[in-house]
PDB file of N, CA and C in Angstrom:
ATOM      1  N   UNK A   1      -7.410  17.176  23.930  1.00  0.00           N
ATOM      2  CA  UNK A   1      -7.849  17.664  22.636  1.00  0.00           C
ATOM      3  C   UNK A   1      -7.324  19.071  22.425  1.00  0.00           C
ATOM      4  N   UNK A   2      -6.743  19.833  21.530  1.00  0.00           N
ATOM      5  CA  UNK A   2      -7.050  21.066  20.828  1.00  0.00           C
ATOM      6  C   UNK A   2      -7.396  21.212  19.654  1.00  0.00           C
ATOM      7  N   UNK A   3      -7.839  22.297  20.017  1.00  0.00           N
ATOM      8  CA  UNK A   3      -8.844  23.128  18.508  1.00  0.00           C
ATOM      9  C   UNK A   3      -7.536  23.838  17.652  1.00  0.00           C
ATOM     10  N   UNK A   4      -7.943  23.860  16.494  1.00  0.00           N
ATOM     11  CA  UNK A   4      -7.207  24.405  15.020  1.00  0.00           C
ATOM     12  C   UNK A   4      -8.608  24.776  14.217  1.00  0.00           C
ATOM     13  N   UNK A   5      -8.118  26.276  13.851  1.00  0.00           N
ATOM     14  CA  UNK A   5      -9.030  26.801  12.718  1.00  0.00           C
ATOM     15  C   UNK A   5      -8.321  26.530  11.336  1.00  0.00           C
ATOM     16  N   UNK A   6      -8.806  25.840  10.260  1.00  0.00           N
ATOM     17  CA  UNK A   6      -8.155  25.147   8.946  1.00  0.00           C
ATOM     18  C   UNK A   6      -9.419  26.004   8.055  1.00  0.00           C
ATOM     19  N   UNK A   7      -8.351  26.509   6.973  1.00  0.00           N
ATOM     20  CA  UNK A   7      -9.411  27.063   5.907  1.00  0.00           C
ATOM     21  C   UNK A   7      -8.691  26.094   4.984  1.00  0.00           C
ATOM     22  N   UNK A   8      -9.765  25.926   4.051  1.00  0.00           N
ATOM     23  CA  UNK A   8      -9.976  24.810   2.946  1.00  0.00           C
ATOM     24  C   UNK A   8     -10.636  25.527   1.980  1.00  0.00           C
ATOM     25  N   UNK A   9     -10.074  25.848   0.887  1.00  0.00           N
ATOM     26  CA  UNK A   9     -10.524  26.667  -0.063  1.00  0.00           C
ATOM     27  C   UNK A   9     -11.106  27.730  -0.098  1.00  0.00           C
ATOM     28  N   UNK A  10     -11.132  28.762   0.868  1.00  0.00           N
ATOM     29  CA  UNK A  10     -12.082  29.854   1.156  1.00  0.00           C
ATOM     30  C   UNK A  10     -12.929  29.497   2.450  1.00  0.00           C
ATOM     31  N   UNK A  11     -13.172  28.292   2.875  1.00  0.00           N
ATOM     32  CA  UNK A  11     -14.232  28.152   3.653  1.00  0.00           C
ATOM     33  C   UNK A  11     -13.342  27.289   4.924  1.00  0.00           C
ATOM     34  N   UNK A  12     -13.782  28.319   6.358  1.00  0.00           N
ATOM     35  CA  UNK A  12     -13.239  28.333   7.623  1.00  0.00           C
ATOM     36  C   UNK A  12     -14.006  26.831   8.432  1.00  0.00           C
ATOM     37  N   UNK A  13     -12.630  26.172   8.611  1.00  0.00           N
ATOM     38  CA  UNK A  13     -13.167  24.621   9.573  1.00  0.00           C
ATOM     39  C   UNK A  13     -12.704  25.010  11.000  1.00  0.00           C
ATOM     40  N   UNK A  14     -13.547  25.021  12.294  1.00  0.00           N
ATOM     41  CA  UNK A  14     -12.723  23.996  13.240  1.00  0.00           C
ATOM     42  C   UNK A  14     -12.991  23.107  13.677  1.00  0.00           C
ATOM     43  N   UNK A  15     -11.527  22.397  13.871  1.00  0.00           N
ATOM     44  CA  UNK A  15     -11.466  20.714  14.161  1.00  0.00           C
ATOM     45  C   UNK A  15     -10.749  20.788  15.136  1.00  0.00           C
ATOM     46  N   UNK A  16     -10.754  19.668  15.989  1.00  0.00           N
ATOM     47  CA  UNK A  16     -10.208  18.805  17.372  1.00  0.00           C
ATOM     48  C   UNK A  16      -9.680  18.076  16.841  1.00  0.00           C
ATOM     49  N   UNK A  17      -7.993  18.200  17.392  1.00  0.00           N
ATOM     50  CA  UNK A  17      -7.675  16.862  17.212  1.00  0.00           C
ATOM     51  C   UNK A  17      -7.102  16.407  18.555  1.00  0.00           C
ATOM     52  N   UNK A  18      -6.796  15.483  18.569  1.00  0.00           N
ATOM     53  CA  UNK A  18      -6.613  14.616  19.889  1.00  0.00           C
ATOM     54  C   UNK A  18      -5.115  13.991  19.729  1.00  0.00           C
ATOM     55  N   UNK A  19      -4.369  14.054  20.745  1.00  0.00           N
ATOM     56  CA  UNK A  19      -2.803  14.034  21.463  1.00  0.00           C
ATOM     57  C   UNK A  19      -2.435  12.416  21.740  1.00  0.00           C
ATOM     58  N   UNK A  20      -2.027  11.645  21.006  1.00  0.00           N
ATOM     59  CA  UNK A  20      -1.895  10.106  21.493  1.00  0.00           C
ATOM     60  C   UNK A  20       0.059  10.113  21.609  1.00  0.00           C
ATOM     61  N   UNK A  21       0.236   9.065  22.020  1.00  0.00           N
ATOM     62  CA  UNK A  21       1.610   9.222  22.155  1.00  0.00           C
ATOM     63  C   UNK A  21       1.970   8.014  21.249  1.00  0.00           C
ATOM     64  N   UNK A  22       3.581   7.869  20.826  1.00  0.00           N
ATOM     65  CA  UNK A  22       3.693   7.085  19.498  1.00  0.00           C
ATOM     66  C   UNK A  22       3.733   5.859  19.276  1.00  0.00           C
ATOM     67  N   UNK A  23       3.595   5.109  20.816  1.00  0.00           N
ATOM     68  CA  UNK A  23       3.140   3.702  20.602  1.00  0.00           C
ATOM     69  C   UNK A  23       1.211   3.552  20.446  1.00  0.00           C
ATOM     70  N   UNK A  24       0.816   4.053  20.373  1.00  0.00           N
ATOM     71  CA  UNK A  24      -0.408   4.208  20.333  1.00  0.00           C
ATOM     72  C   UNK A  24      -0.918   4.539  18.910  1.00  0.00           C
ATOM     73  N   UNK A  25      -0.722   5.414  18.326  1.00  0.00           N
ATOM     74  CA  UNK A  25       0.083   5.440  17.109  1.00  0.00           C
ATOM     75  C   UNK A  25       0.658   4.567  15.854  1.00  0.00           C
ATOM     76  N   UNK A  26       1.322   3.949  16.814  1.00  0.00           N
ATOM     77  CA  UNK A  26       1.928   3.075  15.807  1.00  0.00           C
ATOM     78  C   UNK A  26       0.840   1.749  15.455  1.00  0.00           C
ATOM     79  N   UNK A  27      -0.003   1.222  16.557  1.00  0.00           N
ATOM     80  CA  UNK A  27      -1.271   0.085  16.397  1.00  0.00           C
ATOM     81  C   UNK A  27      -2.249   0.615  15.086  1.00  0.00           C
ATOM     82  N   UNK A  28      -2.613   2.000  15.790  1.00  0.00           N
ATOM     83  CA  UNK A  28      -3.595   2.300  15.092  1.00  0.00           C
ATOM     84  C   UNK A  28      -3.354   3.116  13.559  1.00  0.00           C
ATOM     85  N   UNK A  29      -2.311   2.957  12.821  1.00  0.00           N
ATOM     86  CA  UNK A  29      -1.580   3.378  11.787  1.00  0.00           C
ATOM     87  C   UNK A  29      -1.842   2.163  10.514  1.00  0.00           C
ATOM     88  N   UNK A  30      -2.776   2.520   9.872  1.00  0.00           N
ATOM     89  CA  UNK A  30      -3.009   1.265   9.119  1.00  0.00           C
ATOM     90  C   UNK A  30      -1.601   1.144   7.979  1.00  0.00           C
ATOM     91  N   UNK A  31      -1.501  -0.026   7.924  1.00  0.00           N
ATOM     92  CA  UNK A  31      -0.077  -0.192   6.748  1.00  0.00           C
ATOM     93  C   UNK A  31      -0.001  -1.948   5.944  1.00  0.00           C
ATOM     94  N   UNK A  32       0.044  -1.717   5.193  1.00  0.00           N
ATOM     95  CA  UNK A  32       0.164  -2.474   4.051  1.00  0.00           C
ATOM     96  C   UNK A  32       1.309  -3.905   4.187  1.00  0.00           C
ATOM     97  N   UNK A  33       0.453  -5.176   4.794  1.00  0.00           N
ATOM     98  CA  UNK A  33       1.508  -5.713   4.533  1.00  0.00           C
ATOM     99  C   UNK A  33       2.059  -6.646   3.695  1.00  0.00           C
ATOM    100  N   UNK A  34       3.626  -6.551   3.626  1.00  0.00           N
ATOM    101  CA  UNK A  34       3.806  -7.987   2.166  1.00  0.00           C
ATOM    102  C   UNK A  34       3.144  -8.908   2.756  1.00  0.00           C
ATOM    103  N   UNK A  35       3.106 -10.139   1.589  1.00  0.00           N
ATOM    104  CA  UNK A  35       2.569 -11.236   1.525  1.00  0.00           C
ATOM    105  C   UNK A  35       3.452 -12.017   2.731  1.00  0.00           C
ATOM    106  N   UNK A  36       3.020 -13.291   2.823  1.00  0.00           N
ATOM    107  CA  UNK A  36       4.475 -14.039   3.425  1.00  0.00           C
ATOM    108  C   UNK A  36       4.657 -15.082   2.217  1.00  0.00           C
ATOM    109  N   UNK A  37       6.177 -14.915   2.278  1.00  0.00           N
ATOM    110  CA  UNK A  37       6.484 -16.207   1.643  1.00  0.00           C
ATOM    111  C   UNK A  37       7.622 -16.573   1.478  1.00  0.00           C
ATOM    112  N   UNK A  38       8.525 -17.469   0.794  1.00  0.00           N
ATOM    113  CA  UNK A  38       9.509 -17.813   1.261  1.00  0.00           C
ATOM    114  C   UNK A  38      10.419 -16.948   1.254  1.00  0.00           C
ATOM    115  N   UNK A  39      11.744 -16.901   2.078  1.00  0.00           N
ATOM    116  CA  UNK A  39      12.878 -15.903   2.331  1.00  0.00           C
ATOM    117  C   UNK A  39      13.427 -15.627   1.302  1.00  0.00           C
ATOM    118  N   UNK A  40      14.355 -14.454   1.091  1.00  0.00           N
ATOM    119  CA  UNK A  40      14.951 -14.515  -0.364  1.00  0.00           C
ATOM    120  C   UNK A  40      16.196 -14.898  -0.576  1.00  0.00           C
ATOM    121  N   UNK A  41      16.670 -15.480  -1.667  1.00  0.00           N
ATOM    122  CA  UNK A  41      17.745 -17.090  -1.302  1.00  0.00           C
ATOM    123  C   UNK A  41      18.512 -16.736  -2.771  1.00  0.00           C
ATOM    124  N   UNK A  42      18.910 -17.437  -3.372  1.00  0.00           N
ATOM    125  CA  UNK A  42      19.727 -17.396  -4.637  1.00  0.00           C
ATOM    126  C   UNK A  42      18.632 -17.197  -5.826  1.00  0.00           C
ATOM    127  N   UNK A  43      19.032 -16.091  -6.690  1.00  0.00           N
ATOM    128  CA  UNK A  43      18.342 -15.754  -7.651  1.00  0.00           C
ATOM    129  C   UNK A  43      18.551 -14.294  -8.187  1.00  0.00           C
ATOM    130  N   UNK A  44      17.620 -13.637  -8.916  1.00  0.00           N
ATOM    131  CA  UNK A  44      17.612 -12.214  -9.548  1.00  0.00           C
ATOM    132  C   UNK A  44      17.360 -11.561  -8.349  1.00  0.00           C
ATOM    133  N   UNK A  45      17.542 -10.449  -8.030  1.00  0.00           N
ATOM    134  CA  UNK A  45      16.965 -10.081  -7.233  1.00  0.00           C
ATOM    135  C   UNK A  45      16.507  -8.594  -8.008  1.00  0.00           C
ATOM    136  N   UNK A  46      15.005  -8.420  -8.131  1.00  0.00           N
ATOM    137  CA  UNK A  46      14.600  -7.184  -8.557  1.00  0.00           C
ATOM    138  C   UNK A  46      14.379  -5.892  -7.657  1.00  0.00           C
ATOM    139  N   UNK A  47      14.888  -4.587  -8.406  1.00  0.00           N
ATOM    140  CA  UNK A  47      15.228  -3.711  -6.940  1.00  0.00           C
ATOM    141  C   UNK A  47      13.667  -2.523  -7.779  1.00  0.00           C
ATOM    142  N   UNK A  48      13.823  -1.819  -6.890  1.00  0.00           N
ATOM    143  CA  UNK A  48      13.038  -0.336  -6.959  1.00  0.00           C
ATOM    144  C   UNK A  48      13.995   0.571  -7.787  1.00  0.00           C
ATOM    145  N   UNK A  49      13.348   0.861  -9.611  1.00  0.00           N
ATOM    146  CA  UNK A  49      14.498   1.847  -9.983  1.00  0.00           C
ATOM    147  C   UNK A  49      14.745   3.408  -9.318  1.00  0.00           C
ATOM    148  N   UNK A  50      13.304   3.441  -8.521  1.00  0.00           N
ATOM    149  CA  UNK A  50      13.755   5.242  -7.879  1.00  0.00           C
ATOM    150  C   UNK A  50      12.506   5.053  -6.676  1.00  0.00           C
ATOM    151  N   UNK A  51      12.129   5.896  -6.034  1.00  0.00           N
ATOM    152  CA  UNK A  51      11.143   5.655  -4.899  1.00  0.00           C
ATOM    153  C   UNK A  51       9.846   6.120  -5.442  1.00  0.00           C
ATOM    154  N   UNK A  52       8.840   5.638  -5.005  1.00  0.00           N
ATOM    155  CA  UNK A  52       7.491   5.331  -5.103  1.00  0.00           C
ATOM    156  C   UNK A  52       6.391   4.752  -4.379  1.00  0.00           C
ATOM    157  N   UNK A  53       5.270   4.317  -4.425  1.00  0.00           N
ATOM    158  CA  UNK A  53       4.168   3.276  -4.374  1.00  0.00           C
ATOM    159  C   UNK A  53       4.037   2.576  -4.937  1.00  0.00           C
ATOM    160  N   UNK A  54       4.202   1.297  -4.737  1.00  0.00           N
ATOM    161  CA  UNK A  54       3.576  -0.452  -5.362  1.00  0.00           C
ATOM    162  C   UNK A  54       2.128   0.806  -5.458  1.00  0.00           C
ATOM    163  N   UNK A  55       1.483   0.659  -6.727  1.00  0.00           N
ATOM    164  CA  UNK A  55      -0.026   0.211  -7.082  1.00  0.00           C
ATOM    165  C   UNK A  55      -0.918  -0.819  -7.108  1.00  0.00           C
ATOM    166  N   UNK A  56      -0.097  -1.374  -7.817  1.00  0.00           N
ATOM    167  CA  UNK A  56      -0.160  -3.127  -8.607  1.00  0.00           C
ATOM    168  C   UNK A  56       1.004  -4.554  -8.232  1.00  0.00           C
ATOM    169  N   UNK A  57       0.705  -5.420  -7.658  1.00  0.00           N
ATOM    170  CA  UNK A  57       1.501  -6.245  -7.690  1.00  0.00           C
ATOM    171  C   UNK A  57       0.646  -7.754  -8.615  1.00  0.00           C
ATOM    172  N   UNK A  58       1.439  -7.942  -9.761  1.00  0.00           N
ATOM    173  CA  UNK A  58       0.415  -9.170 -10.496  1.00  0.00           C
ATOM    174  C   UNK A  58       1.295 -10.515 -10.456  1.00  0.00           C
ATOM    175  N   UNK A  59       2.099 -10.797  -9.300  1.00  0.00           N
ATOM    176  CA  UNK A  59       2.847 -12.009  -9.317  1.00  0.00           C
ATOM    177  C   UNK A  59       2.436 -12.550  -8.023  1.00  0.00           C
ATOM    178  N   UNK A  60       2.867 -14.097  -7.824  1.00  0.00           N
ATOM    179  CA  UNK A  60       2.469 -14.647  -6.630  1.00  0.00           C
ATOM    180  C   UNK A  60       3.742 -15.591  -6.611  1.00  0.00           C
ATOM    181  N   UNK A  61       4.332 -15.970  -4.709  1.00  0.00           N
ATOM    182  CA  UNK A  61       5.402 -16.995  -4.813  1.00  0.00           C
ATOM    183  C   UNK A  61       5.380 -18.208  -5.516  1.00  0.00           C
ATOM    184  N   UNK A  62       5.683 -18.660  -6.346  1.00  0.00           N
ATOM    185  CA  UNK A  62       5.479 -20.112  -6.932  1.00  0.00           C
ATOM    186  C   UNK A  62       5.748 -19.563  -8.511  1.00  0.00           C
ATOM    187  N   UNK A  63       5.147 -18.054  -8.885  1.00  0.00           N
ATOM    188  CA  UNK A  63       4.359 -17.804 -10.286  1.00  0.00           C
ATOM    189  C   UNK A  63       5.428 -18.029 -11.486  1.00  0.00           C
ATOM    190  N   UNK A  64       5.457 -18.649 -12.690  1.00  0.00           N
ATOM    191  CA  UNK A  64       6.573 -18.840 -13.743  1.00  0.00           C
ATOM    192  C   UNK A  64       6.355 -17.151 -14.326  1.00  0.00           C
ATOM    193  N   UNK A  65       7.550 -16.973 -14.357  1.00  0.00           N
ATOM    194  CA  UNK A  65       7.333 -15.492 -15.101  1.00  0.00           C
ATOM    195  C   UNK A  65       8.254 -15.431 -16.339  1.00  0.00           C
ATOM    196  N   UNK A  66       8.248 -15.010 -17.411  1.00  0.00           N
ATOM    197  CA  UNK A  66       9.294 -14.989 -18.889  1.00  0.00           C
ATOM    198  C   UNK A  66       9.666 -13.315 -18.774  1.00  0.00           C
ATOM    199  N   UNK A  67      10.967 -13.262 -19.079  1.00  0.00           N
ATOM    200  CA  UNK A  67      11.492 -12.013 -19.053  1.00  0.00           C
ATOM    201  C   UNK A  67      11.144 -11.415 -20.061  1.00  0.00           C
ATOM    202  N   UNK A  68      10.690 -10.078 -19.696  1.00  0.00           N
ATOM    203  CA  UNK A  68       9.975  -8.956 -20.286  1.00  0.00           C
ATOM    204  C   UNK A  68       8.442  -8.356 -20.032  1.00  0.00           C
ATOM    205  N   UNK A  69       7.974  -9.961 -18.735  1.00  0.00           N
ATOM    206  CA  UNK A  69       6.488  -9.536 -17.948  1.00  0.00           C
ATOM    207  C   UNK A  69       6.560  -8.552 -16.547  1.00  0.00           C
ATOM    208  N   UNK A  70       5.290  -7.990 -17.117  1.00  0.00           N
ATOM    209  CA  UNK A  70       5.086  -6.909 -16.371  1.00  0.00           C
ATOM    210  C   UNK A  70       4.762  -7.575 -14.805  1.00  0.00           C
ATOM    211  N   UNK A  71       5.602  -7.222 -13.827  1.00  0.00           N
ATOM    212  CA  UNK A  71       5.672  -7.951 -12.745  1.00  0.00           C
ATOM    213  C   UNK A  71       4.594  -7.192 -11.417  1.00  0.00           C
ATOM    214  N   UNK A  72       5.135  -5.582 -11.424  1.00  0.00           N
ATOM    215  CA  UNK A  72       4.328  -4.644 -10.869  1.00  0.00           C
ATOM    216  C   UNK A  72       4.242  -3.396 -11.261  1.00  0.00           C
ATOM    217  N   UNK A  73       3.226  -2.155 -10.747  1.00  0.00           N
ATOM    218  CA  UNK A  73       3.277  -1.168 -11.189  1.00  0.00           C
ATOM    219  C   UNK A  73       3.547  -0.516 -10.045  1.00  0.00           C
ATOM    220  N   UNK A  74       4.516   0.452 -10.466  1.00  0.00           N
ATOM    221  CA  UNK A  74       5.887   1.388  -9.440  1.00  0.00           C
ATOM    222  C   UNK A  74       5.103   3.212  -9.551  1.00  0.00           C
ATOM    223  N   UNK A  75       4.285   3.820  -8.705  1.00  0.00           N
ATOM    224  CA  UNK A  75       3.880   5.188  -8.945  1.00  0.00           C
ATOM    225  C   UNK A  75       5.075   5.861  -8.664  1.00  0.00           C
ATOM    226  N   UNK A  76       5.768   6.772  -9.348  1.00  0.00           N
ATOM    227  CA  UNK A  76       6.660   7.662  -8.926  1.00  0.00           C
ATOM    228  C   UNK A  76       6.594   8.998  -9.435  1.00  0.00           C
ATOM    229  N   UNK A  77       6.377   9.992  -9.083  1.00  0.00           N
ATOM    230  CA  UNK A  77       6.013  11.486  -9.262  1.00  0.00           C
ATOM    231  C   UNK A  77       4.705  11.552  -9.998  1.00  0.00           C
ATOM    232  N   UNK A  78       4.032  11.463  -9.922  1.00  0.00           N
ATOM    233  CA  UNK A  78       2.469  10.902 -11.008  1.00  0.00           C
ATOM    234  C   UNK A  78       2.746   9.889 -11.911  1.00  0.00           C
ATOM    235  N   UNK A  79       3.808   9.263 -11.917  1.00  0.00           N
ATOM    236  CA  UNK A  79       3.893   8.383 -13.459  1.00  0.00           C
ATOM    237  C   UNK A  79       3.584   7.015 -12.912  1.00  0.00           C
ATOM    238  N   UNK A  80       3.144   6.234 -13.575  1.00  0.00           N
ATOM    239  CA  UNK A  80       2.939   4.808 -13.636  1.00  0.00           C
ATOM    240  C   UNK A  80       4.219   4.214 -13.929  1.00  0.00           C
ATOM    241  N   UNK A  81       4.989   3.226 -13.469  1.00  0.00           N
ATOM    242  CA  UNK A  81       6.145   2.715 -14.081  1.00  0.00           C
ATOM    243  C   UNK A  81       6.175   1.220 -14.269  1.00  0.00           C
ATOM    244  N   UNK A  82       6.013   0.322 -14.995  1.00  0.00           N
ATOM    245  CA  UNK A  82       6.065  -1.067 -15.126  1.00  0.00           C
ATOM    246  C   UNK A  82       6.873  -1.625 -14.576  1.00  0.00           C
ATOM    247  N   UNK A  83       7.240  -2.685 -13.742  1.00  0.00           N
ATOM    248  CA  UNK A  83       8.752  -3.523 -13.156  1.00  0.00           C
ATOM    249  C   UNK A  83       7.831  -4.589 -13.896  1.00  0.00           C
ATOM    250  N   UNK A  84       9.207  -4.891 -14.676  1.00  0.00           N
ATOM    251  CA  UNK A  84       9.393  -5.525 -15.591  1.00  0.00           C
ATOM    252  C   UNK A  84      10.338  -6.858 -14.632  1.00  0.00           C
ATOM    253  N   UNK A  85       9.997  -8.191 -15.503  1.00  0.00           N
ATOM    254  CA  UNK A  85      11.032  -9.399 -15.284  1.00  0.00           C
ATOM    255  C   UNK A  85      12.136  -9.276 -15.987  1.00  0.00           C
ATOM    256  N   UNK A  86      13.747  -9.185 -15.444  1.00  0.00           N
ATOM    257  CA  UNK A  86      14.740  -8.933 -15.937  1.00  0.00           C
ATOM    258  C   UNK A  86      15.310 -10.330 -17.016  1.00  0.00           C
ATOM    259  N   UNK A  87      14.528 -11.411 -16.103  1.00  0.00           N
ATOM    260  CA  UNK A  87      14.994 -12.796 -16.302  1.00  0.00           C
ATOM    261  C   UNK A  87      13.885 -13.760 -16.620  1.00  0.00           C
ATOM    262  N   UNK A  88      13.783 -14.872 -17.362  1.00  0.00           N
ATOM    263  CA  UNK A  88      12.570 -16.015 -17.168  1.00  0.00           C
ATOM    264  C   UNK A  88      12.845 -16.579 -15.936  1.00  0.00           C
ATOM    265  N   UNK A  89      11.938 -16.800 -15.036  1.00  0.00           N
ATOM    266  CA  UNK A  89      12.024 -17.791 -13.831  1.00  0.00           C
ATOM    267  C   UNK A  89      11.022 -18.256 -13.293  1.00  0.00           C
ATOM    268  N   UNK A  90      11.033 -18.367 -11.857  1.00  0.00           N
ATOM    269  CA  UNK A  90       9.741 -18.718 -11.138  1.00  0.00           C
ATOM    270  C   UNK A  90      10.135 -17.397  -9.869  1.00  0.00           C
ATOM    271  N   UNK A  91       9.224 -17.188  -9.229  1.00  0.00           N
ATOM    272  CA  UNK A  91       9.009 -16.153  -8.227  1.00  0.00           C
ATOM    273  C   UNK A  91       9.485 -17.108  -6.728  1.00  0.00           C
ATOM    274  N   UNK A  92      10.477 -16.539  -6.460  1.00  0.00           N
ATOM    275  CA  UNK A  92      10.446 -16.886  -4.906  1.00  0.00           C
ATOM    276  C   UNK A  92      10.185 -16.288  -3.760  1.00  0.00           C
ATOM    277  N   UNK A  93      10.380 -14.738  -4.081  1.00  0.00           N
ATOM    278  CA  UNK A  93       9.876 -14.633  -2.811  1.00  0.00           C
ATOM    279  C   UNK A  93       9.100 -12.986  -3.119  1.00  0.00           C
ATOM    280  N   UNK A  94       8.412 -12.324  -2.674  1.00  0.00           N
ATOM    281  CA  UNK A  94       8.151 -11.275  -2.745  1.00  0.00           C
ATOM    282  C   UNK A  94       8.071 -10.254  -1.853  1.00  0.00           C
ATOM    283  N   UNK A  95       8.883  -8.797  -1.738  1.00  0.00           N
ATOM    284  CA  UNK A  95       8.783  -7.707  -0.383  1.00  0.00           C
ATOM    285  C   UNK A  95       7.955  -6.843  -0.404  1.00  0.00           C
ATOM    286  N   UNK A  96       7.407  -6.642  -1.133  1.00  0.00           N
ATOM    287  CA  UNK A  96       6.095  -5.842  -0.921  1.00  0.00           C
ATOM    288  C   UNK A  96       5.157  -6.241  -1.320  1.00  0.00           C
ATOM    289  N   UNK A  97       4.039  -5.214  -1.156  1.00  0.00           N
ATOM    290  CA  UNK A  97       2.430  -5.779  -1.114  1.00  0.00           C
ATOM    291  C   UNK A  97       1.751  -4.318  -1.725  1.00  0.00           C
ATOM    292  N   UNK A  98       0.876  -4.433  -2.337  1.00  0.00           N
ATOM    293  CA  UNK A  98      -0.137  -3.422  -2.682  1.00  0.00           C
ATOM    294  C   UNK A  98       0.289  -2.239  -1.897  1.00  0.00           C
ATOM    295  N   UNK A  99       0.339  -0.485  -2.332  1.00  0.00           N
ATOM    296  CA  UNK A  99       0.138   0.429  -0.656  1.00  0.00           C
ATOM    297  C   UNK A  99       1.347   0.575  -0.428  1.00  0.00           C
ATOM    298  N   UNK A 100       2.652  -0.113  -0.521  1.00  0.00           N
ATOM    299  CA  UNK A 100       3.537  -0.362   0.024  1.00  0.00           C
ATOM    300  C   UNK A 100       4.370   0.751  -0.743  1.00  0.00           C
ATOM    301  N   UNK A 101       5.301   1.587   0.480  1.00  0.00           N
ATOM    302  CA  UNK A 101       6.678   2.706  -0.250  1.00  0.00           C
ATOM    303  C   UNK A 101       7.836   2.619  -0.221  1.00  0.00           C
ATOM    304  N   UNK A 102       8.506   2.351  -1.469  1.00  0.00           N
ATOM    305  CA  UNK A 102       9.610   2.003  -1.173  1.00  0.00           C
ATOM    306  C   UNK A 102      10.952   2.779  -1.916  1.00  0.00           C
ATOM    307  N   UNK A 103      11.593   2.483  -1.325  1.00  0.00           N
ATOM    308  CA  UNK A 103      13.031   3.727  -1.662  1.00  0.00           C
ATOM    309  C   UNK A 103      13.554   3.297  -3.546  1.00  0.00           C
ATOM    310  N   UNK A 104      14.207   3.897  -3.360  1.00  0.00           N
ATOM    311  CA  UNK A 104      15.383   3.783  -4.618  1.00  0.00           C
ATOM    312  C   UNK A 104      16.438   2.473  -4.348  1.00  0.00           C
ATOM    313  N   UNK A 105      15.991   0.755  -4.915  1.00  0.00           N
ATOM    314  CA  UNK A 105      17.339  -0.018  -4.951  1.00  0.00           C
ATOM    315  C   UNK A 105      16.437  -0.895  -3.941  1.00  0.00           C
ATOM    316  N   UNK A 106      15.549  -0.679  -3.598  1.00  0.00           N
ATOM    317  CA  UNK A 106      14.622  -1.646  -2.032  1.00  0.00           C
ATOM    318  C   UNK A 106      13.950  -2.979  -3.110  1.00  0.00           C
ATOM    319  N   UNK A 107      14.153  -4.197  -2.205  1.00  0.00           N
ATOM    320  CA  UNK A 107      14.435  -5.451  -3.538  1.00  0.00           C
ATOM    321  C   UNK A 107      12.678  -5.434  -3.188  1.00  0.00           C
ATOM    322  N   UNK A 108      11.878  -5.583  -4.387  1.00  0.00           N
ATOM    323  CA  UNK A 108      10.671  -6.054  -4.345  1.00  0.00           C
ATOM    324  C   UNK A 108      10.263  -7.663  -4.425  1.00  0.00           C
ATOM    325  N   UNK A 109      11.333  -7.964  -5.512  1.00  0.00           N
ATOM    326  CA  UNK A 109      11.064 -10.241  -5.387  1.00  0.00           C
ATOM    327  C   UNK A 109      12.233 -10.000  -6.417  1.00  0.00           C
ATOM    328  N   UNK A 110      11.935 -11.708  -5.904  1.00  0.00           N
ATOM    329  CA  UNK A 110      13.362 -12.406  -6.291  1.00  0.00           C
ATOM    330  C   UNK A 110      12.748 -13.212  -7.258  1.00  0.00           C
ATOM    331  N   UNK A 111      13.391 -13.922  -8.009  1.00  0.00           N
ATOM    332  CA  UNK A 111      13.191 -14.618  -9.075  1.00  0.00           C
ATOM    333  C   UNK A 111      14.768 -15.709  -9.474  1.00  0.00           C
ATOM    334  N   UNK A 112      14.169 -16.939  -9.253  1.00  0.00           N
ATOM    335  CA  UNK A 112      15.528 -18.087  -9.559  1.00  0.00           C
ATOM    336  C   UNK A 112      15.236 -18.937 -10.903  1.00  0.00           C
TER     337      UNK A 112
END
C-alpha cells in the first residue's frame, strides 16, 4: 500500500492505494463487451466517423434497418452523434456494445 495526500476542492484527502501488477489488473478491469454474433462477411460496413463512446446501441443481429435509421449514439467531445444507416438492410453483425471506445474508421456493424 502507499499513502497520497489528494486535495479535492479545497478539502485535504488521504488515501491508500494498493500496487497490483498488470495481469491482475487486467481481470479485475471491468469492460464492456460486444454482443456475439455472426462474423462480418459481405455487406456495408459502418465505421466510427471520429473517436468516442457507444452510449446507445438500438440494433440487434437479424434487425431490418431502412437507410436513414438511427442505428447508435457516438459521444464525441460532449456531443451526442447519431450513426445513422447508410443503406436499407438487415444487420449482420455488430462490434460494439454499450461503454464501448472506439477510434476514428473502427467498423461498428455491418449491414447486407
Amino acid at each position: 500500500m502507499r499513502k497520497f495526500s489528494v486535495n479535492v476542492n479545497g478539502t485535504k484527502y488521504e488515501v491508500e492505494v494498493e500496487e497490483i501488477d498488470a495481469a491482475t489488473a487486467a481481470k479485475a478491469a471491468p469492460t464492456a463487451e460486444a454482443p456475439k454474433s455472426a462474423p462480418a462477411g459481405a455487406g456495408t460496413e459502418v465505421k466510427a466517423p471520429m473517436p468516442g463512446n457507444i452510449l446507445q446501441v438500438n440494433i440487434k443481429p437479424g434487425d431490418a434497418v431502412k437507410e436513414g435509421q438511427q442505428l447508435m449514439v457516438l459521444e464525441a467531445m460532449k456531443m451526442e452523434n447519431e450513426i445513422l444507416a447508410p443503406v436499407s438492410g438487415k444487420i449482420t453483425s455488430i462490434a460494439v456494445a454499450k461503454g464501448s471506445t472506439v477510434e476514428s474508421g473502427s467498423l461498428l456493424c455491418t449491414i447486407a
